[in-house]
Protein backbone atom coordinates (compact mmCIF):
# COMPACT_ATOMS: atom_id res chain seq x y z
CA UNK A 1 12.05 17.67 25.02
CA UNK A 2 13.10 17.14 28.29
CA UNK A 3 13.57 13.25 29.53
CA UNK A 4 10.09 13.12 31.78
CA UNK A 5 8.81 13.31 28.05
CA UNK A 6 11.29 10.62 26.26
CA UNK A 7 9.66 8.09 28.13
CA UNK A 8 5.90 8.03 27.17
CA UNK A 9 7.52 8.85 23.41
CA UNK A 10 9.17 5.70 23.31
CA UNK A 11 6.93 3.41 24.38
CA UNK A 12 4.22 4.43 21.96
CA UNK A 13 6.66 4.14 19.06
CA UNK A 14 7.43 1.07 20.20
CA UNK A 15 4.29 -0.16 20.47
CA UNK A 16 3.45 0.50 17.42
CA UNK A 17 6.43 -1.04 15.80
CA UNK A 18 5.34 -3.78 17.71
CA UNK A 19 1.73 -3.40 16.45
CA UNK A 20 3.04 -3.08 12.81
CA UNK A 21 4.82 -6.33 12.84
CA UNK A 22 2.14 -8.16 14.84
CA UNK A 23 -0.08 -6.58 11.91
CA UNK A 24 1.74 -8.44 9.18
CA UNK A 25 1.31 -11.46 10.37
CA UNK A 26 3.67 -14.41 11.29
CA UNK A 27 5.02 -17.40 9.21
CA UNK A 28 2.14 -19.35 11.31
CA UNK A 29 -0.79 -17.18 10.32
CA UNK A 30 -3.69 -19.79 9.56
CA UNK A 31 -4.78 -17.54 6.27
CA UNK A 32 -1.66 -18.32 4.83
CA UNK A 33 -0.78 -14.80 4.06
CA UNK A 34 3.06 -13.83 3.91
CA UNK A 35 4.93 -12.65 6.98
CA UNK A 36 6.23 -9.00 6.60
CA UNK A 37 8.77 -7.48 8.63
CA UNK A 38 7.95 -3.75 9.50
CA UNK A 39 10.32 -2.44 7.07
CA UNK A 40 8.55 -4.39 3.73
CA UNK A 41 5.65 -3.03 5.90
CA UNK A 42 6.52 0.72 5.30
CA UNK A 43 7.68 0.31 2.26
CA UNK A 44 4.13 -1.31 1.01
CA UNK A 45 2.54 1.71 2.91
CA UNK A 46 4.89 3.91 0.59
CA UNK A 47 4.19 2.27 -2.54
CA UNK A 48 0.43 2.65 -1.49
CA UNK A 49 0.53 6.48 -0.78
CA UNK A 50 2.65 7.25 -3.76
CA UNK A 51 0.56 5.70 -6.11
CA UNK A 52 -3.04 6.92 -4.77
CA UNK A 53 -1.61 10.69 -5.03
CA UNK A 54 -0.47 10.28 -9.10
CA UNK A 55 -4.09 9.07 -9.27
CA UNK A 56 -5.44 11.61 -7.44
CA UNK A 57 -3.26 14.13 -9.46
CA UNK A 58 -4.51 12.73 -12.93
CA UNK A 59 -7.62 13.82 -14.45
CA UNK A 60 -8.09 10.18 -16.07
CA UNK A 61 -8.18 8.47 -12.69
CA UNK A 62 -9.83 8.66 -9.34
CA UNK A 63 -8.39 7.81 -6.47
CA UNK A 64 -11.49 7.62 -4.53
CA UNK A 65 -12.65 4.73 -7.03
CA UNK A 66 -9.34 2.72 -7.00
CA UNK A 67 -8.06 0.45 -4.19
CA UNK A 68 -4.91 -0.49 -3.68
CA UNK A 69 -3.34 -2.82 -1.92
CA UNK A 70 0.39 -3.79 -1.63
CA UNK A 71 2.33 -6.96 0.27
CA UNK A 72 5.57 -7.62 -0.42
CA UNK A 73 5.84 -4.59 -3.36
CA UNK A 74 3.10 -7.09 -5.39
CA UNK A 75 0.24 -4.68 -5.99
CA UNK A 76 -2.93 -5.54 -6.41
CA UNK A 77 -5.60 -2.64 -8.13
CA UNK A 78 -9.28 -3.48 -7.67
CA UNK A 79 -12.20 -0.86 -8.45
CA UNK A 80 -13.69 0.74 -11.33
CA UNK A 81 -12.09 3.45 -14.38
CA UNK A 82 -13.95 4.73 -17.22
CA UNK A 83 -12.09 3.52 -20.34
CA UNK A 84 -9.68 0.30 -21.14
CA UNK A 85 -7.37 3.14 -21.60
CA UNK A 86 -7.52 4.32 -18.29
CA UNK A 87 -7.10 0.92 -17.00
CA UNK A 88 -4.15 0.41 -18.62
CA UNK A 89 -2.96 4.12 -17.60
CA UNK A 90 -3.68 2.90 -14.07
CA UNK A 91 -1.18 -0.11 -14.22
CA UNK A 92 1.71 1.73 -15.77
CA UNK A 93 1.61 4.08 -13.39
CA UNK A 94 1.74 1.46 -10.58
CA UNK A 95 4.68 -0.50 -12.46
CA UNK A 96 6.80 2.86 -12.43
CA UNK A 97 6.90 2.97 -8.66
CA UNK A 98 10.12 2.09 -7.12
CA UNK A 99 9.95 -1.32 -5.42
CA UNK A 100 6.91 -3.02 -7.40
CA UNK A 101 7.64 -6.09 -8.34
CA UNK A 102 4.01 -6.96 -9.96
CA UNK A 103 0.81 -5.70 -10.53
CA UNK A 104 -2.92 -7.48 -10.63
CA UNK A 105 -5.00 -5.44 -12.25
CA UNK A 106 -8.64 -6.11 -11.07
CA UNK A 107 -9.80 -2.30 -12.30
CA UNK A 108 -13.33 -3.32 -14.07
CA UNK A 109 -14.68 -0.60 -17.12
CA UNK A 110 -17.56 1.36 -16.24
CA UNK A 111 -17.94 3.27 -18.81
């Protein structure tokens, strides 16, 4: 990549490190929420992504019917699973990821 190129590169990953912290918010959000730098930022991304593919890779679970959500490595599961079982399949699973500190589980049984 050739220096005419470095340019344009840079300033789009900077903006959107930039975007990513503006994102999380700032100690004087009026919601209240928690500010996160961009690193707890990836890292909740992570936990996010590596928790929606063990639930897309188990036949118990589906990922498509299971949100999650993650600030601060305090996960919060909200959506519907078939058994009490599965529910409780779906929270040890998130508990086992590196960097969770605690999980709500909102999952409601369907079935």
């Amino acid at each position: 990549m050739n220096a005419k190129h470095l340019l344009p590169a840079a300033l789009i990953a900077s903006a959107f490190l930039t975007g990513c912290g503006t994102l999380a918010g700032s100690p004087d959000r009026a919601d209240g929420a928690p500010h996160r730098t961009v690193g707890e930022a990836v890292d909740d991304a992570k936990i996010v992504t590596e928790l929606k593919a063990k639930y897309a890779a188990d036949s118990d679970l589906s990922a498509l019917k299971i949100n999650v959500d993650s600030t601060q490595g305090f996960v919060r599961l909200r959506g519907e699973v078939k058994t009490f079982a599965a529910r409780q399949k779906a929270e040890a699973m998130a508990r086992d990821i590196k960097g969770v500190k605690s999980v709500d589980n909102q999952l409601m049984i369907t079935g």
